[in-house]
Protein backbone atom coordinates (compact mmCIF):
# COMPACT_ATOMS: atom_id res chain seq x y z
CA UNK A 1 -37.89 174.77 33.87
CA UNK A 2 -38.74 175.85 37.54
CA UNK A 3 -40.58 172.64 38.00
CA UNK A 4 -37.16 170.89 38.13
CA UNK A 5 -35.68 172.98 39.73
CA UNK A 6 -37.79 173.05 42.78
CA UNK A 7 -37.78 169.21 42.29
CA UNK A 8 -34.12 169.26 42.82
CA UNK A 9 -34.45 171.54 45.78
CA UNK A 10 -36.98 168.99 47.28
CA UNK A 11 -34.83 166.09 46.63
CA UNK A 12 -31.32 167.56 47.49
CA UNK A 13 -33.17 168.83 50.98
CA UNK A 14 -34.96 165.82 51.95
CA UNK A 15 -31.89 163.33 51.48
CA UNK A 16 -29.11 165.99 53.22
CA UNK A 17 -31.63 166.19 56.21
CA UNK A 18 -32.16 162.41 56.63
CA UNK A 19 -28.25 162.40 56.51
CA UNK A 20 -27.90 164.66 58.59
CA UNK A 21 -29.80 162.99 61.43
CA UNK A 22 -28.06 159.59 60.88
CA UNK A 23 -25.27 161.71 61.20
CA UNK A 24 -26.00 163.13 64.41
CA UNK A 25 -27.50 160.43 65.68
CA UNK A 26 -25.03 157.80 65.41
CA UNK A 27 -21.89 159.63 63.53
CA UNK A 28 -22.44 158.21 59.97
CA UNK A 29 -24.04 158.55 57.31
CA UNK A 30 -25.36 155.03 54.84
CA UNK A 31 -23.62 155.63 51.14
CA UNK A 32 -27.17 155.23 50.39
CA UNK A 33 -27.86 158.62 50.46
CA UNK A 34 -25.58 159.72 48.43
CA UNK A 35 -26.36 157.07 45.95
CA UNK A 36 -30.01 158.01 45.78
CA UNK A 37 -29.07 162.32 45.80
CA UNK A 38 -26.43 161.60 43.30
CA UNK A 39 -28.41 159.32 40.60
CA UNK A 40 -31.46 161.38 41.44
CA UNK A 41 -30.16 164.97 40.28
CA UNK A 42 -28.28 162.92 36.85
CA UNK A 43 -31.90 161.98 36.25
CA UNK A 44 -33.53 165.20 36.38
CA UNK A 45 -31.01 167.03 34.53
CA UNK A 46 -30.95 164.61 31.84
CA UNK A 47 -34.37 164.99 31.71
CA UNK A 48 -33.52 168.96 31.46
CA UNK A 49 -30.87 167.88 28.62
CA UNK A 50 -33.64 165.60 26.91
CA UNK A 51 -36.29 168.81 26.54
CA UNK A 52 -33.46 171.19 25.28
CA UNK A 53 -33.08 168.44 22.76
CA UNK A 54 -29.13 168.68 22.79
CA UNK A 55 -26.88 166.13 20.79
CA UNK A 56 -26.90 162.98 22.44
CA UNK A 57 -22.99 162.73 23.26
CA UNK A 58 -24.36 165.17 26.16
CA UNK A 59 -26.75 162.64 27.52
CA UNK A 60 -23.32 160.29 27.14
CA UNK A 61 -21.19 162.23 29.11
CA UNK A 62 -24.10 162.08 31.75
CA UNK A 63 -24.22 158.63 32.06
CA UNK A 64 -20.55 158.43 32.25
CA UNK A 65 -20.30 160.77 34.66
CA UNK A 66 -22.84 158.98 36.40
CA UNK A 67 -20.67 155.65 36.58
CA UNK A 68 -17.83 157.52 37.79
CA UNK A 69 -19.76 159.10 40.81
CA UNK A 70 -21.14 155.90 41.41
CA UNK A 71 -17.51 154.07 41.39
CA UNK A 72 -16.09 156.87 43.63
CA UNK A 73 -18.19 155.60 46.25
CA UNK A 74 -17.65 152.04 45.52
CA UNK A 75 -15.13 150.31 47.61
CA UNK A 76 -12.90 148.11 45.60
CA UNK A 77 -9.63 147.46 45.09
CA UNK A 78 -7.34 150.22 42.74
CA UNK A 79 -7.37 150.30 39.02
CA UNK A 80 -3.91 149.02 39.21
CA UNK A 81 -4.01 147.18 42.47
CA UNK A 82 -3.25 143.45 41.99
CA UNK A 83 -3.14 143.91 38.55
CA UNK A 84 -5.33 145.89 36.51
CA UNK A 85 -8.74 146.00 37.51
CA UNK A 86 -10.06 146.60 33.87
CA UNK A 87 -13.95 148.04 34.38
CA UNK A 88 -12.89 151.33 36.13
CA UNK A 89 -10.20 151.85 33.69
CA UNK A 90 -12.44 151.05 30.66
CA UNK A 91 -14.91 153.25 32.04
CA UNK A 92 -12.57 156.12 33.37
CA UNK A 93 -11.09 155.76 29.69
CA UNK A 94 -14.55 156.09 28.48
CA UNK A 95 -15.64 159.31 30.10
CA UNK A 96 -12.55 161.04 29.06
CA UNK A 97 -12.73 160.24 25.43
CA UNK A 98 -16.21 160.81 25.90
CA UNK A 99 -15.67 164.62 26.64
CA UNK A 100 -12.96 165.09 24.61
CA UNK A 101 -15.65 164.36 21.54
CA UNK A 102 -17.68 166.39 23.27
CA UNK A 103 -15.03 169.66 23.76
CA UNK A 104 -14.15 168.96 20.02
CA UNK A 105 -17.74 169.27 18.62
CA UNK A 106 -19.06 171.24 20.70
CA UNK A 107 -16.37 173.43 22.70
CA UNK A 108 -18.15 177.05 23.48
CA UNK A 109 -22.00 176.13 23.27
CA UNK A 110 -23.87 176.75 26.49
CA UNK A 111 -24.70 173.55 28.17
CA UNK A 112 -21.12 172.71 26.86
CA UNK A 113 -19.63 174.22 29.92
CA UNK A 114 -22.68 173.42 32.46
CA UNK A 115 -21.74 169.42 31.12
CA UNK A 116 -17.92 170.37 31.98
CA UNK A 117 -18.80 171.45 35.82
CA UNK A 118 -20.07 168.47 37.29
CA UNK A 119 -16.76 166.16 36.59
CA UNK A 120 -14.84 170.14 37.63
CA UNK A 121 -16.24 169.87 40.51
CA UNK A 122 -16.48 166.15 41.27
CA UNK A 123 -12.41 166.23 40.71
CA UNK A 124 -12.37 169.44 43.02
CA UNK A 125 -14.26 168.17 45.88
CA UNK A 126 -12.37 165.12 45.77
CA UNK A 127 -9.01 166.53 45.76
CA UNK A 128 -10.33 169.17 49.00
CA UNK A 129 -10.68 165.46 50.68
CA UNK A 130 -7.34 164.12 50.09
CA UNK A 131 -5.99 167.28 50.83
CA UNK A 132 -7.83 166.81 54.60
CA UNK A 133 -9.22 170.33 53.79
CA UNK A 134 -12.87 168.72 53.61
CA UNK A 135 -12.31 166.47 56.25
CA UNK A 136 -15.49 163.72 56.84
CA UNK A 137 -15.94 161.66 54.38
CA UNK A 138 -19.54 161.85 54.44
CA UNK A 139 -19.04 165.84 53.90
CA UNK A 140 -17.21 165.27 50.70
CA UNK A 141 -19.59 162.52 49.27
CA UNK A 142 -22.54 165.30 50.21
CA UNK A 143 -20.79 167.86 48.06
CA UNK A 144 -19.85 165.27 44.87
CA UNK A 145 -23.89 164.13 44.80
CA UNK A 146 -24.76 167.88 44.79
CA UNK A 147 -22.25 168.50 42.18
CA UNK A 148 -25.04 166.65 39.78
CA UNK A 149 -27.70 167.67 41.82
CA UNK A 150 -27.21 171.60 40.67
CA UNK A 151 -24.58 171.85 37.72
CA UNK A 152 -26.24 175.12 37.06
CA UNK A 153 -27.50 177.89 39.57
CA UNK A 154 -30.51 177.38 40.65
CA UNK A 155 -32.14 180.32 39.77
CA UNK A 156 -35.80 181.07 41.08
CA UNK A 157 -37.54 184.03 40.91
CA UNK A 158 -37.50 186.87 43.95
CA UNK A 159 -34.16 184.74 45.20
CA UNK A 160 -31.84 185.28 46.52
CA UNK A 161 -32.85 187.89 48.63
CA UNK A 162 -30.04 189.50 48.68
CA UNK A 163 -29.05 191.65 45.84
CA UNK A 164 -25.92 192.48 44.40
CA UNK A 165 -24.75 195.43 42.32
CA UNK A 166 -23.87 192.72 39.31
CA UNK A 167 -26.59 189.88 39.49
CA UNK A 168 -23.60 187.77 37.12
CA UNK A 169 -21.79 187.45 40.21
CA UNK A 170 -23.71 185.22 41.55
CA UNK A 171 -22.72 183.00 39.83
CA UNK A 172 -19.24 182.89 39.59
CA UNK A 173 -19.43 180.09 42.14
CA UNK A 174 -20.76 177.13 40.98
CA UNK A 175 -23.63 175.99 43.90
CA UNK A 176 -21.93 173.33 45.38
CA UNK A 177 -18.85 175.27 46.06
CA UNK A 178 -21.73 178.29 47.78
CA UNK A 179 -23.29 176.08 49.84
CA UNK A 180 -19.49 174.69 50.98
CA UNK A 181 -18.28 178.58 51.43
CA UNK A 182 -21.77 178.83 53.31
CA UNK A 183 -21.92 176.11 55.28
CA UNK A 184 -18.56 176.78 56.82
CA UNK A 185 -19.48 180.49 57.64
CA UNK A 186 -22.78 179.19 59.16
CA UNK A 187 -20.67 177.49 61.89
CA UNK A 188 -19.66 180.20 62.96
CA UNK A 189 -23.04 180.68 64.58
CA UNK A 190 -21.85 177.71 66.98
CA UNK A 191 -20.64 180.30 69.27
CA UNK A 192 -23.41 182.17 69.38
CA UNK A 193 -25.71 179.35 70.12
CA UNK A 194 -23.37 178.49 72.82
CA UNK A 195 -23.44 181.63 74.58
CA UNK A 196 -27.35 181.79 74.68
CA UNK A 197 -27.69 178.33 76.22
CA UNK A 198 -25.16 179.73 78.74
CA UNK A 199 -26.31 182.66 79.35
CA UNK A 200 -29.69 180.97 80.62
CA UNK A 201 -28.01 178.52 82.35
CA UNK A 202 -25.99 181.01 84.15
CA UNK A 203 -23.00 179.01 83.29
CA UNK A 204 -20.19 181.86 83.14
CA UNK A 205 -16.42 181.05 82.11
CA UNK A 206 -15.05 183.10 78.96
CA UNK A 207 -14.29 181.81 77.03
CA UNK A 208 -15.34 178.31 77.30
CA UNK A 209 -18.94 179.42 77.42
CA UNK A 210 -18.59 180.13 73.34
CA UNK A 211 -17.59 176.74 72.65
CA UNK A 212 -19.35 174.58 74.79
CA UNK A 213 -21.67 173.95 77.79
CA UNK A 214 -21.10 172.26 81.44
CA UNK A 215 -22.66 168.60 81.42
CA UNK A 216 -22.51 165.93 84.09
CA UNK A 217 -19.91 162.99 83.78
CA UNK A 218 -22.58 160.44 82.94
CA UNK A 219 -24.55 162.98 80.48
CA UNK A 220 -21.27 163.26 78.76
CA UNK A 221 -20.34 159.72 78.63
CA UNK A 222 -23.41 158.75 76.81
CA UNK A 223 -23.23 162.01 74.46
CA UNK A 224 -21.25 162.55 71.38
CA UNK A 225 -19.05 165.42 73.02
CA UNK A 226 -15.13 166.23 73.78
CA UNK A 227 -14.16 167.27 77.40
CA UNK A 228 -12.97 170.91 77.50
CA UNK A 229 -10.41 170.30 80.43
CA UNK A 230 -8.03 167.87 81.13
CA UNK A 231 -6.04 166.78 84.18
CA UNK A 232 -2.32 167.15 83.74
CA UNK A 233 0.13 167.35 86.41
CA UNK A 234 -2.74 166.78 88.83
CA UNK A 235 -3.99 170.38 87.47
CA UNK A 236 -7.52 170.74 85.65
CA UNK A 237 -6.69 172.64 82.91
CA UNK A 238 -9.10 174.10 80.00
CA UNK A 239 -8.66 173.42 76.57
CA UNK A 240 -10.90 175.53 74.21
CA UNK A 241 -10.18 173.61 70.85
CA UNK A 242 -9.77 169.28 72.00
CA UNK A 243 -8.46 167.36 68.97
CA UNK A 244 -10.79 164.73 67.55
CA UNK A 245 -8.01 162.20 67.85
CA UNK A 246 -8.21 162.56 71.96
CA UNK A 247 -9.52 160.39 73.98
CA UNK A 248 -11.94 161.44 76.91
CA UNK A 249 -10.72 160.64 80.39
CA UNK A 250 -13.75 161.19 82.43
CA UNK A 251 -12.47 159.18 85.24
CA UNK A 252 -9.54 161.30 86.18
CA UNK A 253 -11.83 164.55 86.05
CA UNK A 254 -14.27 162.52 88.56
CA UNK A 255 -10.88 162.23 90.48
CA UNK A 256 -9.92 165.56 90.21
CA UNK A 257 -13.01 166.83 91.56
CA UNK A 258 -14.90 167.90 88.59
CA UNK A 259 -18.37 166.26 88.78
CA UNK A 260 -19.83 168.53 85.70
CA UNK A 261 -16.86 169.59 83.22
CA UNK A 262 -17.33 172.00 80.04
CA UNK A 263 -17.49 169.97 76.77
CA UNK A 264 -18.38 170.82 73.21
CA UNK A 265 -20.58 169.09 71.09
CA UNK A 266 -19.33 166.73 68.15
CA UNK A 267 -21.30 168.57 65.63
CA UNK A 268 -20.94 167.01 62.18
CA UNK A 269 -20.27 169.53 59.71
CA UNK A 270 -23.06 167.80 57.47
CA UNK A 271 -25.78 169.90 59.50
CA UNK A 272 -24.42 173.01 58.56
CA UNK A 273 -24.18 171.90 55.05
CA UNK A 274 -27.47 170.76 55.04
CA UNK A 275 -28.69 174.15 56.45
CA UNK A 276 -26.29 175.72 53.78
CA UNK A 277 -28.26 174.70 50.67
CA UNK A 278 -31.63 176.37 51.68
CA UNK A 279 -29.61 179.47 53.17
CA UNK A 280 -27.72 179.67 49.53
CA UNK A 281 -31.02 179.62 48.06
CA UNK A 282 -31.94 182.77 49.88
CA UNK A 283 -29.40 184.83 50.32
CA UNK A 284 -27.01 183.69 48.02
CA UNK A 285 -23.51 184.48 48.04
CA UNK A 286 -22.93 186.25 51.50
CA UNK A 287 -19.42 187.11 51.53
CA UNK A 288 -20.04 188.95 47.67
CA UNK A 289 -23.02 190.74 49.50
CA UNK A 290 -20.62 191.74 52.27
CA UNK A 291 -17.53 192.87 50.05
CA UNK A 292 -20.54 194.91 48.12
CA UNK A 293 -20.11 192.93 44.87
């Protein structure tokens, strides 16, 4: 049903750019959104399940599914912290007996294995989080509400744009692992972006002038940024790559003489996520494309 689909699209777009704005705005993102992306895509793919008319332990395992995406945003105390916190453990308990019915009756069957990605996926994004591989938190929630947004490919016709030799391969990534893959090659247009502001600017110094711009000391204090030099041993020196756990000493560049250092913008990697899911849409899975899949 294209209607839905688009209707994902719509929803999926409008709540990862309001996000994303918060985001850059003020460096976080409300749970809210996620909440509302999350619940929203269950909905319309229940509705999806409803019209297929499929057994009704799917629509179950939706709901339960549901609760657990809901409860991984939830902060309270652990299952077993304090005691034993019995609703998350009656509900986790729930969901997995819930799809072990569902593997036993209906193990094989199409939407069988479309109701098996979203807590595949839910489990995978989570564990990329722990494992600091996905590292904002707001990133990983994204990616967990997306994983019910779009349990299938979205598939719409004339897209992606791209074509490969085997049109199967598209989807051997589910969509909220593409527009992950994507939105982390899609920073690598950062550089790029930096060199064309610098280049009109006539700011030249290779090869800070791929990773940030020169800004005035007060610009830079009010702006979400990270100085690209640093005084040490009463030297300026240049550092290309300044770790997020640094803390900007604008005063001793001011001493140093440095009136308008380089910096690099704090750019959450929700934008490029959020500019991943339309760019997935139309050209699909790039790096396939490019190995000629």
């Amino acid at each position: 049903m294209e209607e839905l689909t688009w209707t994902r699209i719509a929803l999926a777009l409008a709540i990862m750019i309001a996000a994303s704005v918060s985001d850059w705005r003020s460096r976080t993102a409300s749970d809210a959104h996620w909440y509302i992306l999350g619940i929203g895509g269950s909905i319309l793919f229940g509705l999806q399940l409803f019209f297929d008319g499929v057994p009704w332990i799917y629509l179950v395992c939706l709901v339960l599914i549901t609760l657990v995406f809901v409860d991984l945003l939830w902060d309270r105390p652990g299952i077993f912290e304090d005691g034993v916190n019995v609703p998350p453990l009656v509900l986790y308990v729930l969901t997995f007996l819930a799809f072990g019915y569902l593997s036993l009756e209906h193990f094989g069957e199409g939407r069988y294995w479309t109701m098996l990605t979203i807590p595949l996926l839910i489990a995978f994004f989570f564990v990329m989080y722990q494992l600091d591989v996905i590292k904002g938190g707001a990133d990983a929630k994204a990616l967990i509400a997306l994983s019910l947004v779009f349990p299938v490919y979205p598939e719409l016709a004339g897209l992606p744009l791209l074509e490969l030799n085997d049109p199967a391969a598209l989807t051997i990534l589910p969509f909220p692992v593409l527009v992950l893959f994507n939105g982390a090659i899609l920073t690598l247009l950062v550089p790029v972006g930096m060199l064309a502001v610098n280049l009109v600017r006539r700011d030249f110094r290779f090869p800070s002038m791929l990773f940030g711009t020169r800004m005035t000391i007060e610009d830079a204090r009010k702006k979400h940024v990270w100085p690209m030099e640093r005084v040490a041993d009463g030297e300026v020196r240049s550092v290309l790559f300044p770790r997020s756990d640094d803390e900007a000493d604008w005063d001793s560049l001011r001493q140093a003489g440095v009136d308008r250092p380089w910096v690099t913008p704090k750019v959450p990697f929700l934008i490029p996520l959020t500019l991943a899911v339309p760019f997935s849409l139309l050209m699909g899975n790039l790096l396939l494309y490019l190995m000629g899949a």
